[in-house]
N, C-alpha and C. Protein backbone atom coordinates (compact mmCIF):
# COMPACT_ATOMS: atom_id res chain seq x y z
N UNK A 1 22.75 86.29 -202.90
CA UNK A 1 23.49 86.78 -201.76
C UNK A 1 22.89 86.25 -200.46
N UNK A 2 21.39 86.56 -200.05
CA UNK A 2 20.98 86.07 -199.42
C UNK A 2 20.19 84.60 -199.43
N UNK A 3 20.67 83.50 -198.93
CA UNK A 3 20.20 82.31 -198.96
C UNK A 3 18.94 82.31 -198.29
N UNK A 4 18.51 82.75 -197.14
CA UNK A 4 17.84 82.24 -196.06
C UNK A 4 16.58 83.50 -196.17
N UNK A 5 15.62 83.51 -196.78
CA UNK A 5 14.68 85.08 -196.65
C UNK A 5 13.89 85.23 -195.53
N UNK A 6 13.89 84.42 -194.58
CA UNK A 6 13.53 85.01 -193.08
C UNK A 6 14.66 86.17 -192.95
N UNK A 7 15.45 85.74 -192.95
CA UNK A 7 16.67 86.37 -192.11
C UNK A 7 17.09 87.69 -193.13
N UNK A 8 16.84 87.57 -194.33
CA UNK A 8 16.73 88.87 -195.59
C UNK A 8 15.40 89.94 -194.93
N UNK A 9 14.38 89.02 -194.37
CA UNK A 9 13.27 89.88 -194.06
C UNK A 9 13.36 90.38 -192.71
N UNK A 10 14.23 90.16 -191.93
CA UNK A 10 14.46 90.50 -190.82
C UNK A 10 15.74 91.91 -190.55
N UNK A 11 16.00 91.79 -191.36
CA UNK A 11 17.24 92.56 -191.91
C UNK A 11 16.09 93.99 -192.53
N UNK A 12 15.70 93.68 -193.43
CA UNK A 12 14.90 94.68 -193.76
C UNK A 12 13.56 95.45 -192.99
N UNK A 13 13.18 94.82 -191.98
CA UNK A 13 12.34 95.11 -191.00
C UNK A 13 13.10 95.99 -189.99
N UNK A 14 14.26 95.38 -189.60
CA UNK A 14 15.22 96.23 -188.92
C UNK A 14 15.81 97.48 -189.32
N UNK A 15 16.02 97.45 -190.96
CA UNK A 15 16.16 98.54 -191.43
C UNK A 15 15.02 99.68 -191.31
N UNK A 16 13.97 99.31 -191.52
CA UNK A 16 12.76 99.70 -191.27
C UNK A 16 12.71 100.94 -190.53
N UNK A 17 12.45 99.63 -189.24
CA UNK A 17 12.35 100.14 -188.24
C UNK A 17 13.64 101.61 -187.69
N UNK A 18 14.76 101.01 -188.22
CA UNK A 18 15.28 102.32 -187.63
C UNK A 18 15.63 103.52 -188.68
N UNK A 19 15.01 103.86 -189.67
CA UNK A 19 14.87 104.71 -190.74
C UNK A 19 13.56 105.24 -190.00
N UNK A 20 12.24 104.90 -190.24
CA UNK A 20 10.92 105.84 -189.68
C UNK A 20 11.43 106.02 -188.37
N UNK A 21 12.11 105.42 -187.28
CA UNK A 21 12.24 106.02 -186.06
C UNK A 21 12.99 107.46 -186.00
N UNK A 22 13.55 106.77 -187.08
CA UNK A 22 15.38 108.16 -186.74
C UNK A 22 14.68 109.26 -187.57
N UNK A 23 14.40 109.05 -188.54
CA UNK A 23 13.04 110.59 -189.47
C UNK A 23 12.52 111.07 -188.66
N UNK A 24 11.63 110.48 -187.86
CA UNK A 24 10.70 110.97 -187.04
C UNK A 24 11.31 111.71 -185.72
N UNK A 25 12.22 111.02 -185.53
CA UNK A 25 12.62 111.36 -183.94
C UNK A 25 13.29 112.66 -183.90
N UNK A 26 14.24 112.49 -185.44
CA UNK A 26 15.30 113.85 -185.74
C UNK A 26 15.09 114.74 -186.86
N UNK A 27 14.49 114.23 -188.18
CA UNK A 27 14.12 115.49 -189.12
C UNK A 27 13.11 115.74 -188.70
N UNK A 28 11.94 115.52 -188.47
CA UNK A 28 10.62 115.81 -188.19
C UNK A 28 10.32 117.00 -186.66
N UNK A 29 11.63 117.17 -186.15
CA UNK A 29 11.27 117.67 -184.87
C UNK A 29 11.89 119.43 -185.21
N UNK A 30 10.75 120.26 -185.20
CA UNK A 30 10.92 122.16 -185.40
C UNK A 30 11.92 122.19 -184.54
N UNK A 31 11.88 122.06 -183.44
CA UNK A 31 12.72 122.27 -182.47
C UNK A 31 14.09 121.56 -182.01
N UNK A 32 15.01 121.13 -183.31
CA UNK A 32 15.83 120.33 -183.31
C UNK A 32 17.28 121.08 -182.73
N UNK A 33 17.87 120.57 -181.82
CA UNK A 33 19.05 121.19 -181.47
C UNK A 33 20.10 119.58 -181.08
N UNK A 34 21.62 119.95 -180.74
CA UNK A 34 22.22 118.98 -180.40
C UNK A 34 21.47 117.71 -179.42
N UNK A 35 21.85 118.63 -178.54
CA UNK A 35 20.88 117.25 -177.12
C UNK A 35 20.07 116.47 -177.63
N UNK A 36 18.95 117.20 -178.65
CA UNK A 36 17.78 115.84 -178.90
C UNK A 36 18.36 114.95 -179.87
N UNK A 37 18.87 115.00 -180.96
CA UNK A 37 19.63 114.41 -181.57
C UNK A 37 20.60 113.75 -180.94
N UNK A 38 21.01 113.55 -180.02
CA UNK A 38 21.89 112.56 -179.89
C UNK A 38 21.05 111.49 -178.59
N UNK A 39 19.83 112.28 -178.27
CA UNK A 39 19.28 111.60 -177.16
C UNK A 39 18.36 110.28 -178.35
N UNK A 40 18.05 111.15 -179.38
CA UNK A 40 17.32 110.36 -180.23
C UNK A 40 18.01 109.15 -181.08
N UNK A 41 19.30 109.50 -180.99
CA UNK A 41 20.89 108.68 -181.17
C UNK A 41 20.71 107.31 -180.20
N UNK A 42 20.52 107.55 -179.56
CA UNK A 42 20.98 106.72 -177.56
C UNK A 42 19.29 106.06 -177.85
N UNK A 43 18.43 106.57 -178.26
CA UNK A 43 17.52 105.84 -178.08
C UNK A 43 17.07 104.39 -179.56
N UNK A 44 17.78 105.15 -180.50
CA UNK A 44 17.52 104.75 -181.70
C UNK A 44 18.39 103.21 -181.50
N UNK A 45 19.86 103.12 -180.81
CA UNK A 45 20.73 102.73 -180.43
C UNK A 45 19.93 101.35 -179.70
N UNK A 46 19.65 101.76 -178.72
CA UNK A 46 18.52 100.79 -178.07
C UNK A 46 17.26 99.96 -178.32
N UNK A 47 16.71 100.90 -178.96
CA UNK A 47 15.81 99.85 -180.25
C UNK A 47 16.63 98.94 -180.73
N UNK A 48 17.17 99.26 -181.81
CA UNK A 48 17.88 98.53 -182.54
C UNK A 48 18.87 97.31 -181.80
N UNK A 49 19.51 97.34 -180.53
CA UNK A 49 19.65 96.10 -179.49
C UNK A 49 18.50 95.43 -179.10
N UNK A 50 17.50 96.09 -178.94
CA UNK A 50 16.32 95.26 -178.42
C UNK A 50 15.67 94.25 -179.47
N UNK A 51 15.71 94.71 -180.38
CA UNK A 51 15.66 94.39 -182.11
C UNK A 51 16.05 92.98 -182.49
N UNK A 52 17.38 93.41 -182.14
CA UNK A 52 18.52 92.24 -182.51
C UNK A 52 18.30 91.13 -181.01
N UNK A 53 18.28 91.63 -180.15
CA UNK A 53 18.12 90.15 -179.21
C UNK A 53 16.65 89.51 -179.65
N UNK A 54 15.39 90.32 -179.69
CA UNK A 54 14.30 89.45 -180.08
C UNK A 54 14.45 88.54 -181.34
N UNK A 55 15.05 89.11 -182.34
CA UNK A 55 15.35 88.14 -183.50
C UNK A 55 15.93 86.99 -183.05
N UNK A 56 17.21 87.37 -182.38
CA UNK A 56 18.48 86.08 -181.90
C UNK A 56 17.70 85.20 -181.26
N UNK A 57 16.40 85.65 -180.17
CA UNK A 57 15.85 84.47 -179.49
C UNK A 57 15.10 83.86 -180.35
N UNK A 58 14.80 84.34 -180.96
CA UNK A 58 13.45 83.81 -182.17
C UNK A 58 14.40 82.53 -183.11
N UNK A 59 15.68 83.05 -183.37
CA UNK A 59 16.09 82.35 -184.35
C UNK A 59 16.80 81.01 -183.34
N UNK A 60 16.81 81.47 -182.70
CA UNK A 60 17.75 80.16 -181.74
C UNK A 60 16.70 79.40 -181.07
N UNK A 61 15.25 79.63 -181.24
CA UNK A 61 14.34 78.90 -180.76
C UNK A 61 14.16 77.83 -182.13
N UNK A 62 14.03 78.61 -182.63
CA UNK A 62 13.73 78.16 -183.82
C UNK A 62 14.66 77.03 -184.69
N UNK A 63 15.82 77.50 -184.23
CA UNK A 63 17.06 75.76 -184.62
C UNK A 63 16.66 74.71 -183.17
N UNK A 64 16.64 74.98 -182.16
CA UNK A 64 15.57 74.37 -180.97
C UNK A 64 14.78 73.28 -181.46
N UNK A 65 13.65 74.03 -181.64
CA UNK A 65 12.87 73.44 -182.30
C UNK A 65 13.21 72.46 -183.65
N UNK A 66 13.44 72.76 -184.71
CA UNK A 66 14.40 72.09 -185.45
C UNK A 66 14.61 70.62 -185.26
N UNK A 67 16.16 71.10 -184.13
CA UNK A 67 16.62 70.26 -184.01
C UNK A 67 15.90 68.97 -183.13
N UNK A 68 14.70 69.39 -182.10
CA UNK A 68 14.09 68.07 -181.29
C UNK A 68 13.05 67.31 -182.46
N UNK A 69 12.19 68.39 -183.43
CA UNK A 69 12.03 67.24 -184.46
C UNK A 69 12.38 66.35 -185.30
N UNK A 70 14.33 66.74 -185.34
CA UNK A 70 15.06 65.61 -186.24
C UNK A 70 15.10 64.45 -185.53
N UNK A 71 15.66 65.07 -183.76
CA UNK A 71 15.69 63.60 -183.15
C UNK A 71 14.57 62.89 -182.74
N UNK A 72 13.31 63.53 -182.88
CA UNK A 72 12.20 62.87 -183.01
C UNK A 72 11.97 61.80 -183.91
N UNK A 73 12.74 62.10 -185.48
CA UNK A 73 11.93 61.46 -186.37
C UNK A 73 12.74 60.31 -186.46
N UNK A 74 13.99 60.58 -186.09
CA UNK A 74 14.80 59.46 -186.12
C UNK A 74 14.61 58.36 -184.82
N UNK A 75 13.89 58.51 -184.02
CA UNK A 75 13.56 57.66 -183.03
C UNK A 75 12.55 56.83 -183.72
């Protein structure tokens, strides 16, 4: 299914990451009512964008890169 296992491992890091956040942020809290839960929603939300752009730059550096060593080698 998955060809590429950076991008399998990145996927699963992301999953990760927002499973222990969202446990922590929302079952783990005695004092759980609406508001925090959805604040923990809005924040979980935001990770997970911040997440996804660091990957996207990473991966688009990374065909970048790539690509100036093909036209390197072919020079």
């Amino acid at each position: 299914m998955f060809k590429n296992k950076k991008l399998l491992i990145s996927y699963i890091i992301i999953v990760i990451i927002f499973s222990v956040t969202f446990a922590i942020g929302v079952f783990d809290n005695p004092n759980f009512n609406l508001h925090d839960f959805c604040m923990n929603l809005a924040s979980e939300f935001l990770g997970l964008l911040l997440t996804i752009t660091v990957i996207e730059i990473y991966i688009n550096a990374r065909k970048e890169h790539r690509e100036a060593n093909k036209t390197e080698k072919s020079k």
